[in-house]
PDB file of N, CA and C in Angstrom:
ATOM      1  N   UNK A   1      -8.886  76.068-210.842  1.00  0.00           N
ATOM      2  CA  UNK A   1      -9.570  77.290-210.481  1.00  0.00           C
ATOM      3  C   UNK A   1      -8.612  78.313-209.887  1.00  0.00           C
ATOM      4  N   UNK A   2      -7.781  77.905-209.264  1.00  0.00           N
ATOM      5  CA  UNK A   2      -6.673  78.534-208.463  1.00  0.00           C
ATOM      6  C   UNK A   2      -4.947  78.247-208.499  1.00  0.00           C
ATOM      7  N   UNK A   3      -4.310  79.095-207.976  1.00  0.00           N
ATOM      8  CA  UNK A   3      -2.892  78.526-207.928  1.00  0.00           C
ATOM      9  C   UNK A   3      -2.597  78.485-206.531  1.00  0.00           C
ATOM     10  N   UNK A   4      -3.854  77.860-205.629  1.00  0.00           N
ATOM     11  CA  UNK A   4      -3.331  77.687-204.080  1.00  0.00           C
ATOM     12  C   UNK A   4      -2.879  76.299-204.005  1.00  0.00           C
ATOM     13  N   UNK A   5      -2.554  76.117-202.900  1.00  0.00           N
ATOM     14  CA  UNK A   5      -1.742  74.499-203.222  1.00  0.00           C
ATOM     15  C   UNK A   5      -2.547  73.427-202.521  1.00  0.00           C
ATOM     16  N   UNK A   6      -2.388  72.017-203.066  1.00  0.00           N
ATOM     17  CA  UNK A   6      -3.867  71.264-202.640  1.00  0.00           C
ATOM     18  C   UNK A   6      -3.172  70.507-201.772  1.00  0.00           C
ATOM     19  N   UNK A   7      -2.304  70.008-201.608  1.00  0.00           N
ATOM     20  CA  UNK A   7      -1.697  69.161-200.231  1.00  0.00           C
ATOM     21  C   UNK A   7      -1.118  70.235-199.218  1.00  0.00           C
ATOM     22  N   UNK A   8      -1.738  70.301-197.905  1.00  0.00           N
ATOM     23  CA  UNK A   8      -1.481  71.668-197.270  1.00  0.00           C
ATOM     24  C   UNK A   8      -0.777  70.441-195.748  1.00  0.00           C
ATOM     25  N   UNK A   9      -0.971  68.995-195.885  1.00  0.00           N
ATOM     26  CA  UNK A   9      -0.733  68.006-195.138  1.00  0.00           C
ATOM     27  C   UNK A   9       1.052  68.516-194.323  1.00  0.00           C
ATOM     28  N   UNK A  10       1.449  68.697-195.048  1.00  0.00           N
ATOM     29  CA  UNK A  10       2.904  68.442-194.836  1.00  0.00           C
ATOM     30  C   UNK A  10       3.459  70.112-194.036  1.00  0.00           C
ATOM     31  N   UNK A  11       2.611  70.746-193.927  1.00  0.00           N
ATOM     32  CA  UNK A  11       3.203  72.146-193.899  1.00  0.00           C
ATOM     33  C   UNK A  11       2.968  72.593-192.159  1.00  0.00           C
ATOM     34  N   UNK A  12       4.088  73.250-191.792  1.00  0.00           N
ATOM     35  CA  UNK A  12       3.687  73.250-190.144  1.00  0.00           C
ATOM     36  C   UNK A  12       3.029  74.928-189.949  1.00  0.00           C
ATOM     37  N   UNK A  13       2.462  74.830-189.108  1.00  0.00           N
ATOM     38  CA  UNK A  13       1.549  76.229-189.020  1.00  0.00           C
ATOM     39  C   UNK A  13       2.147  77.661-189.589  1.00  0.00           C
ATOM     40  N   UNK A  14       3.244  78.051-189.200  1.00  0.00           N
ATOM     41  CA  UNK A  14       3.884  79.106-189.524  1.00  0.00           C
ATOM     42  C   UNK A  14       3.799  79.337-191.249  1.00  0.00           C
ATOM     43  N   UNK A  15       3.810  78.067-191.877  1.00  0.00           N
ATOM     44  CA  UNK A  15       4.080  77.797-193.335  1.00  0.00           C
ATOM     45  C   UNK A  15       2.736  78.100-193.640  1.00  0.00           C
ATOM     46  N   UNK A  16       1.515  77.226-193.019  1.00  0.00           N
ATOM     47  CA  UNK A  16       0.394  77.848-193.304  1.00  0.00           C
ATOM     48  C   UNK A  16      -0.248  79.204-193.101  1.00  0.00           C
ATOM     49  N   UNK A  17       0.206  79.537-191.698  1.00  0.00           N
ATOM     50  CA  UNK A  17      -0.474  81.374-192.044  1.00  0.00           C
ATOM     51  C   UNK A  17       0.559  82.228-193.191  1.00  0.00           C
ATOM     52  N   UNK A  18       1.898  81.733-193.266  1.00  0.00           N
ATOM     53  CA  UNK A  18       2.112  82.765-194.052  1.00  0.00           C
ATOM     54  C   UNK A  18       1.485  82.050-195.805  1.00  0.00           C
ATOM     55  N   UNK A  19       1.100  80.976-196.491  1.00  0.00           N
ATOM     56  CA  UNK A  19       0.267  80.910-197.350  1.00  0.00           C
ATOM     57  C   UNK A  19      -1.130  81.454-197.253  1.00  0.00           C
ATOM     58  N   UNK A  20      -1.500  81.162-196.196  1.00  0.00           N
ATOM     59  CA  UNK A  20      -2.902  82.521-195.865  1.00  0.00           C
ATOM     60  C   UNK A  20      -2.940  83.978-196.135  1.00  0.00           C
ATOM     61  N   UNK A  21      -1.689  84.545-195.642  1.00  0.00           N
ATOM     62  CA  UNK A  21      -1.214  85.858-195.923  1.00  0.00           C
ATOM     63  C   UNK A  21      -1.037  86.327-197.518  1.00  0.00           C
ATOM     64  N   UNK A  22      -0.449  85.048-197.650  1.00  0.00           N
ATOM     65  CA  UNK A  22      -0.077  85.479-199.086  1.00  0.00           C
ATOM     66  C   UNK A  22      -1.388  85.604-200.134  1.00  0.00           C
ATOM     67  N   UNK A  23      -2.649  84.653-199.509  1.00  0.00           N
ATOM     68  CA  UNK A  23      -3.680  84.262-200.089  1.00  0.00           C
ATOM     69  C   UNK A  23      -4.571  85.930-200.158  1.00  0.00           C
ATOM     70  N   UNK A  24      -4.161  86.386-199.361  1.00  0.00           N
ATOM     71  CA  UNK A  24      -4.867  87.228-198.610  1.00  0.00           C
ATOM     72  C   UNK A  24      -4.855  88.872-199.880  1.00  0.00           C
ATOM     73  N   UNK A  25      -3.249  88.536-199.499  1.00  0.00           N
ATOM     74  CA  UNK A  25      -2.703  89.714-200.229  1.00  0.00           C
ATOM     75  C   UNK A  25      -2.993  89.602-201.986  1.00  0.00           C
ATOM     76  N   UNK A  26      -3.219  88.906-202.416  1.00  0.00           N
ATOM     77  CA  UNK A  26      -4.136  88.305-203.773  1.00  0.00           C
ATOM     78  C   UNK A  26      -4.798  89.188-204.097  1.00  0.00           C
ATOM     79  N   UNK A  27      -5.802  89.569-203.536  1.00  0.00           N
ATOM     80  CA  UNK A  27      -6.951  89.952-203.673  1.00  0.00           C
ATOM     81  C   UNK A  27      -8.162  89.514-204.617  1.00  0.00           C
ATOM     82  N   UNK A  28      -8.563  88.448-204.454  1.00  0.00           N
ATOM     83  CA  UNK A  28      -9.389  88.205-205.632  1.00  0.00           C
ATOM     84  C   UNK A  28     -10.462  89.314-205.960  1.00  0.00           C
ATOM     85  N   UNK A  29     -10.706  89.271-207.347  1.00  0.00           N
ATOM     86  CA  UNK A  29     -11.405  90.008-207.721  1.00  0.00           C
ATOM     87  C   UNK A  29     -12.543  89.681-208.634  1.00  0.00           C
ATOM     88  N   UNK A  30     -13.175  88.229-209.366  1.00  0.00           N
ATOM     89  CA  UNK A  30     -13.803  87.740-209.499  1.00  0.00           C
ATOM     90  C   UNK A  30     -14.546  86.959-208.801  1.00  0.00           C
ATOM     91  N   UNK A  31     -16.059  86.467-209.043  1.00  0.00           N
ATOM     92  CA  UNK A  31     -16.648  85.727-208.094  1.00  0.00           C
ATOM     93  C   UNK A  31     -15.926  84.244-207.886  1.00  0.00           C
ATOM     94  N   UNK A  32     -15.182  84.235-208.595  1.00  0.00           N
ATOM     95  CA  UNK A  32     -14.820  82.929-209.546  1.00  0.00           C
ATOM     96  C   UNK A  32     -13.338  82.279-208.007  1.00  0.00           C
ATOM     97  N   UNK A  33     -12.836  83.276-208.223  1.00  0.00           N
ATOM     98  CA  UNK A  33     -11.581  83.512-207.568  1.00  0.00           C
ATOM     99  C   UNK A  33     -12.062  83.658-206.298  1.00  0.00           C
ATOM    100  N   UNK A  34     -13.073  84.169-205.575  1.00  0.00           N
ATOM    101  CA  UNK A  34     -13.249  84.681-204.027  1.00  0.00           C
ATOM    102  C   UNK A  34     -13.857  83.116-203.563  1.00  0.00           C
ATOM    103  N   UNK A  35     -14.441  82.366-204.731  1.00  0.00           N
ATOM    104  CA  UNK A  35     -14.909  80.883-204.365  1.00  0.00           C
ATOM    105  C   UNK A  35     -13.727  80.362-204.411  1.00  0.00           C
ATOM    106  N   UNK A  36     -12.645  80.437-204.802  1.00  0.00           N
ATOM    107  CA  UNK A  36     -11.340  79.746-204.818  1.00  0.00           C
ATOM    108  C   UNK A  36     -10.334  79.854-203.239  1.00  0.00           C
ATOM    109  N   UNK A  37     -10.726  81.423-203.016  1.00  0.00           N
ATOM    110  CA  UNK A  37     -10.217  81.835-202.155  1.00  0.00           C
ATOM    111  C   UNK A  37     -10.751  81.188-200.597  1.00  0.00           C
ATOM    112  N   UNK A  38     -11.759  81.197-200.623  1.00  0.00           N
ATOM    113  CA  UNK A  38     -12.572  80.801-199.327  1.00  0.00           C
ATOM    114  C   UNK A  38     -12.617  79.522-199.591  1.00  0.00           C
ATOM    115  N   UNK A  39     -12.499  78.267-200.334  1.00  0.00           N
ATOM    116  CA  UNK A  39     -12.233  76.621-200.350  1.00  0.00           C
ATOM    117  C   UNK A  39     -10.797  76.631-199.677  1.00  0.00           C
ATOM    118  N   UNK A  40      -9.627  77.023-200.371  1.00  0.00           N
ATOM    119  CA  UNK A  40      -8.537  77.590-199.567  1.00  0.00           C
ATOM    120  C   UNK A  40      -8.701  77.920-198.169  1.00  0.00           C
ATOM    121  N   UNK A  41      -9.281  78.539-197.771  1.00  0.00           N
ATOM    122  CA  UNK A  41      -9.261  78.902-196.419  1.00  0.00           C
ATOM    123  C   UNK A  41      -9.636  78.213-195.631  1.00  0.00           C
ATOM    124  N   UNK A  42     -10.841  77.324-196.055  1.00  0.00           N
ATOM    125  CA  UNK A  42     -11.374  76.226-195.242  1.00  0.00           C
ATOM    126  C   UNK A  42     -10.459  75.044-194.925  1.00  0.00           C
ATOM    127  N   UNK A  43     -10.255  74.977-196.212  1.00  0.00           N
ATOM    128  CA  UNK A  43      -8.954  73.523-196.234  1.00  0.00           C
ATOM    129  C   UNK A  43      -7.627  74.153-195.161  1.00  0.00           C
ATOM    130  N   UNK A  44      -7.172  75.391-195.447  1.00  0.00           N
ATOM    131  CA  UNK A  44      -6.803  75.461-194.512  1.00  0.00           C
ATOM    132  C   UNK A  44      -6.574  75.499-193.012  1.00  0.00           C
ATOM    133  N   UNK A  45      -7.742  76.068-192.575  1.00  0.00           N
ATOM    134  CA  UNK A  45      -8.316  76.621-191.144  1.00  0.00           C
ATOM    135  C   UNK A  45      -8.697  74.825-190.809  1.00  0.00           C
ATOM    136  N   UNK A  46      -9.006  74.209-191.558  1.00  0.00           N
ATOM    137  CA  UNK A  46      -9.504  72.293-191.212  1.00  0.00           C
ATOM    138  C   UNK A  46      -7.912  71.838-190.736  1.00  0.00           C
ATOM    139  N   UNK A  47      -7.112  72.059-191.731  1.00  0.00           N
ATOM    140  CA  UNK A  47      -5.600  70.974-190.907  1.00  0.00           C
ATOM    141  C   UNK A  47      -5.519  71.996-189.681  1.00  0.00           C
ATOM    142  N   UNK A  48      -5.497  73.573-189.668  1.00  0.00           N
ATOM    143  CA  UNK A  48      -5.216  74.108-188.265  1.00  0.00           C
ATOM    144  C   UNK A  48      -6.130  73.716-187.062  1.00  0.00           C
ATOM    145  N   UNK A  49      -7.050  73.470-187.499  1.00  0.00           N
ATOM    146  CA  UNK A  49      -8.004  72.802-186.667  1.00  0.00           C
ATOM    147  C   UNK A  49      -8.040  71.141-186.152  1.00  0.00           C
ATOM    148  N   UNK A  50      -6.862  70.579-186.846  1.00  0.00           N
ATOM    149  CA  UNK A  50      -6.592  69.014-186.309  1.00  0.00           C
ATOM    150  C   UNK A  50      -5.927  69.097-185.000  1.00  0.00           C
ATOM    151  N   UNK A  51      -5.268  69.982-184.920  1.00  0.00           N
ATOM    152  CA  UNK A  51      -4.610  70.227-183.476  1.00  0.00           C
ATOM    153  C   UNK A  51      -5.573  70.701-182.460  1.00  0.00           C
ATOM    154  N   UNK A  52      -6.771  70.808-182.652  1.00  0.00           N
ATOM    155  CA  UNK A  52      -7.864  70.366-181.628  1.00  0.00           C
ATOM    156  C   UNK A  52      -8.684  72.213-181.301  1.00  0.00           C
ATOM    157  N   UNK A  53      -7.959  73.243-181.920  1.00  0.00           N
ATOM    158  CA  UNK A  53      -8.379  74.084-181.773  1.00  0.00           C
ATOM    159  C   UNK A  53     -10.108  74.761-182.631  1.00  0.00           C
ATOM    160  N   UNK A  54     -10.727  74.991-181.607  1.00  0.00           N
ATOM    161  CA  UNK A  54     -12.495  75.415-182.134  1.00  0.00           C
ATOM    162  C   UNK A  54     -12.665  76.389-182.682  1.00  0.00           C
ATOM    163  N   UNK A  55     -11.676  78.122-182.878  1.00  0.00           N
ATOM    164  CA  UNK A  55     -11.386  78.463-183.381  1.00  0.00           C
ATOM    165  C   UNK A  55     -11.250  78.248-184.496  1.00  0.00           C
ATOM    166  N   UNK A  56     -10.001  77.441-185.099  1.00  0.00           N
ATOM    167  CA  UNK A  56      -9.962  77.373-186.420  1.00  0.00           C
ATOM    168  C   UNK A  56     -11.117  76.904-187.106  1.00  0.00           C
ATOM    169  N   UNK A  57     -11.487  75.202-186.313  1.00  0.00           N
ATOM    170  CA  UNK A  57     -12.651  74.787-187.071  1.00  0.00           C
ATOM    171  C   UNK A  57     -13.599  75.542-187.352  1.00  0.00           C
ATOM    172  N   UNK A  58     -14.155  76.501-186.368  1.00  0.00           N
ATOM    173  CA  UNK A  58     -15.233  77.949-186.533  1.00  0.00           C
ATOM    174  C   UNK A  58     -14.946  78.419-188.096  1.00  0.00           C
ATOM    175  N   UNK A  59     -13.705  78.959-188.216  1.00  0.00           N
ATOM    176  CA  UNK A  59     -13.771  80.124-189.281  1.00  0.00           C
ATOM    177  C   UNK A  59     -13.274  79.221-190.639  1.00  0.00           C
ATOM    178  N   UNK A  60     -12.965  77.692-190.402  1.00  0.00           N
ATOM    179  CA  UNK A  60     -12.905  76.375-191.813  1.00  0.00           C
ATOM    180  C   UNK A  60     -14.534  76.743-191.952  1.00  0.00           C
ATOM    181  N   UNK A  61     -15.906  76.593-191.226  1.00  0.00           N
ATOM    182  CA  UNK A  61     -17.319  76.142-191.179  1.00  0.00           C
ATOM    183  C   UNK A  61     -17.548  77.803-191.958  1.00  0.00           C
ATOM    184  N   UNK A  62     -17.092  78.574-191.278  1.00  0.00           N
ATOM    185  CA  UNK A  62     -17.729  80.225-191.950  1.00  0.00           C
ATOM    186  C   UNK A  62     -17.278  80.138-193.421  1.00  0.00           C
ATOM    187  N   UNK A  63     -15.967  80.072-193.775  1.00  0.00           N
ATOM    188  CA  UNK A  63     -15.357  79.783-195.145  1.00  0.00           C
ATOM    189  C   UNK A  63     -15.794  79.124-195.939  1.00  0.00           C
ATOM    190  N   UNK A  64     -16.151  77.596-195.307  1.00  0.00           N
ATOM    191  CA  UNK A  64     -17.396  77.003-196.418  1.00  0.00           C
ATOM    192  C   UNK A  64     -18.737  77.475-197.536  1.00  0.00           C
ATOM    193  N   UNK A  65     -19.215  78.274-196.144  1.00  0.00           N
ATOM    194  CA  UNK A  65     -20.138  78.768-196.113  1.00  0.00           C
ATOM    195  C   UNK A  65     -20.036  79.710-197.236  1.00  0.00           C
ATOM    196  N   UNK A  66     -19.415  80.633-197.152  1.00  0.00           N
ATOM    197  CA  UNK A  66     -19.208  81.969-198.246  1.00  0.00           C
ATOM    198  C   UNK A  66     -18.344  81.420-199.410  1.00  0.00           C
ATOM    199  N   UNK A  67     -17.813  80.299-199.473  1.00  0.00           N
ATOM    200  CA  UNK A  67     -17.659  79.374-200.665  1.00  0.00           C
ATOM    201  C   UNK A  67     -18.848  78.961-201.226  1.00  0.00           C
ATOM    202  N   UNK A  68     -19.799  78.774-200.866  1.00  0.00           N
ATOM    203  CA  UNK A  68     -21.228  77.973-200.937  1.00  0.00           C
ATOM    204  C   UNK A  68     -22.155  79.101-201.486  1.00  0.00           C
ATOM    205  N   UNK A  69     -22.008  80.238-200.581  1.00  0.00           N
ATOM    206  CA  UNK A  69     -22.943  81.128-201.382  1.00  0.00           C
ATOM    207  C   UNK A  69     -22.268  82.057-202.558  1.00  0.00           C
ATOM    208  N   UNK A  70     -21.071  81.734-202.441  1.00  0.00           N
ATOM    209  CA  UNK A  70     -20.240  82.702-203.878  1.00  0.00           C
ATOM    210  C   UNK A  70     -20.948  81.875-205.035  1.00  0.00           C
ATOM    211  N   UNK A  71     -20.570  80.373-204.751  1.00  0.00           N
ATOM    212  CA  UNK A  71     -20.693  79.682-205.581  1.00  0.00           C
ATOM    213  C   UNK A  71     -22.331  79.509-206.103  1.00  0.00           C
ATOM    214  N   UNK A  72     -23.134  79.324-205.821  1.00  0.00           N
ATOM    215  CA  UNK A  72     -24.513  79.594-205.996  1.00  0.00           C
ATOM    216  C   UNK A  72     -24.906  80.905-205.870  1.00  0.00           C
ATOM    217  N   UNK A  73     -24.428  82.128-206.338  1.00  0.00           N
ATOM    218  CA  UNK A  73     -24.838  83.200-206.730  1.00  0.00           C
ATOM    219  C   UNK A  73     -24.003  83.654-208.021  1.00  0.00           C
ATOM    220  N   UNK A  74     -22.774  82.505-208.314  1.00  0.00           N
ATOM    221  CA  UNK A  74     -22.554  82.200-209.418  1.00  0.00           C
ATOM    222  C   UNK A  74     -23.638  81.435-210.735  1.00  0.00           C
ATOM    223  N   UNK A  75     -23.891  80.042-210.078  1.00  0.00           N
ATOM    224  CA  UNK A  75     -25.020  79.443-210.516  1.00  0.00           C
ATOM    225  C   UNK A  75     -26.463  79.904-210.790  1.00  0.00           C
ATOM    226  N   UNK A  76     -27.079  81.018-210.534  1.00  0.00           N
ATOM    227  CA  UNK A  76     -28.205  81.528-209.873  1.00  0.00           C
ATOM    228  C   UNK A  76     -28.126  82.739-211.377  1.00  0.00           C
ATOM    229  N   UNK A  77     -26.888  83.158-211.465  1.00  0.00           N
ATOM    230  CA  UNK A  77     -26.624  84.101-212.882  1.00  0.00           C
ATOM    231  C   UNK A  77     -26.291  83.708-214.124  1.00  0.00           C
ATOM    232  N   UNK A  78     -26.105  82.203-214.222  1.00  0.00           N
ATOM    233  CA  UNK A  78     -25.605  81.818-215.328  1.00  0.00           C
ATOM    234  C   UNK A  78     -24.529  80.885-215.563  1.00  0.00           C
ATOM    235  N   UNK A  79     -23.958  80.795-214.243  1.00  0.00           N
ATOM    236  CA  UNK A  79     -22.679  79.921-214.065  1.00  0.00           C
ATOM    237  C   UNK A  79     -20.973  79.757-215.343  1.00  0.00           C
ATOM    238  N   UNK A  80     -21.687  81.324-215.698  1.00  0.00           N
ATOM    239  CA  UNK A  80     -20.792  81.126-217.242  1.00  0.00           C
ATOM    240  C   UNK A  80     -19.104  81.864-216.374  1.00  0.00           C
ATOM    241  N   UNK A  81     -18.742  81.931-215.478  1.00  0.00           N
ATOM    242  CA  UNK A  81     -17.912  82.371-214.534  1.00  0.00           C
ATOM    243  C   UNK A  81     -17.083  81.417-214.167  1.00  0.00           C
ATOM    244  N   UNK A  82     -17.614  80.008-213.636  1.00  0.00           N
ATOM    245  CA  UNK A  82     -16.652  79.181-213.021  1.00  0.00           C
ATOM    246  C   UNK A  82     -15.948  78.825-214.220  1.00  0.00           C
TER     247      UNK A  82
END
């Protein structure tokens, strides 16, 4: 679906916001892609959030979320997108 990277395990924070940044600067422009974009973000904001911060986990739970409804307002039209 994407060219974000799926093992984010190994990467120390600095490495991750600037893949965020970069995610950022993307801009998706399909529904297709903004559901790509926000799974990304979650997965991300989840390892920043192993270091115990509520913050991150907050905005991994919001990201889901608008993954969830991209994605079922995909489904809801036809699903001929993903």
């Amino acid at each position: 679906m994407s060219d974000y990277p799926t093992d984010l395990s190994g990467l120390t924070g600095p490495q991750l916001v600037r893949l965020f940044l970069d995610a950022v600067d993307s801009h998706p422009s399909t529904d297709s892609d903004r559901a790509a974009f926000f799974d990304f973000k979650a997965r991300l904001f989840t390892v920043l959030a192993q270091d115990g911060n509520p913050d991150a986990a907050e905005v991994a739970d919001c990201a889901r979320l608008m993954r969830d409804r991209i994605l079922a307002r995909i489904d809801s039209v036809g699903g001929g997108e993903r």
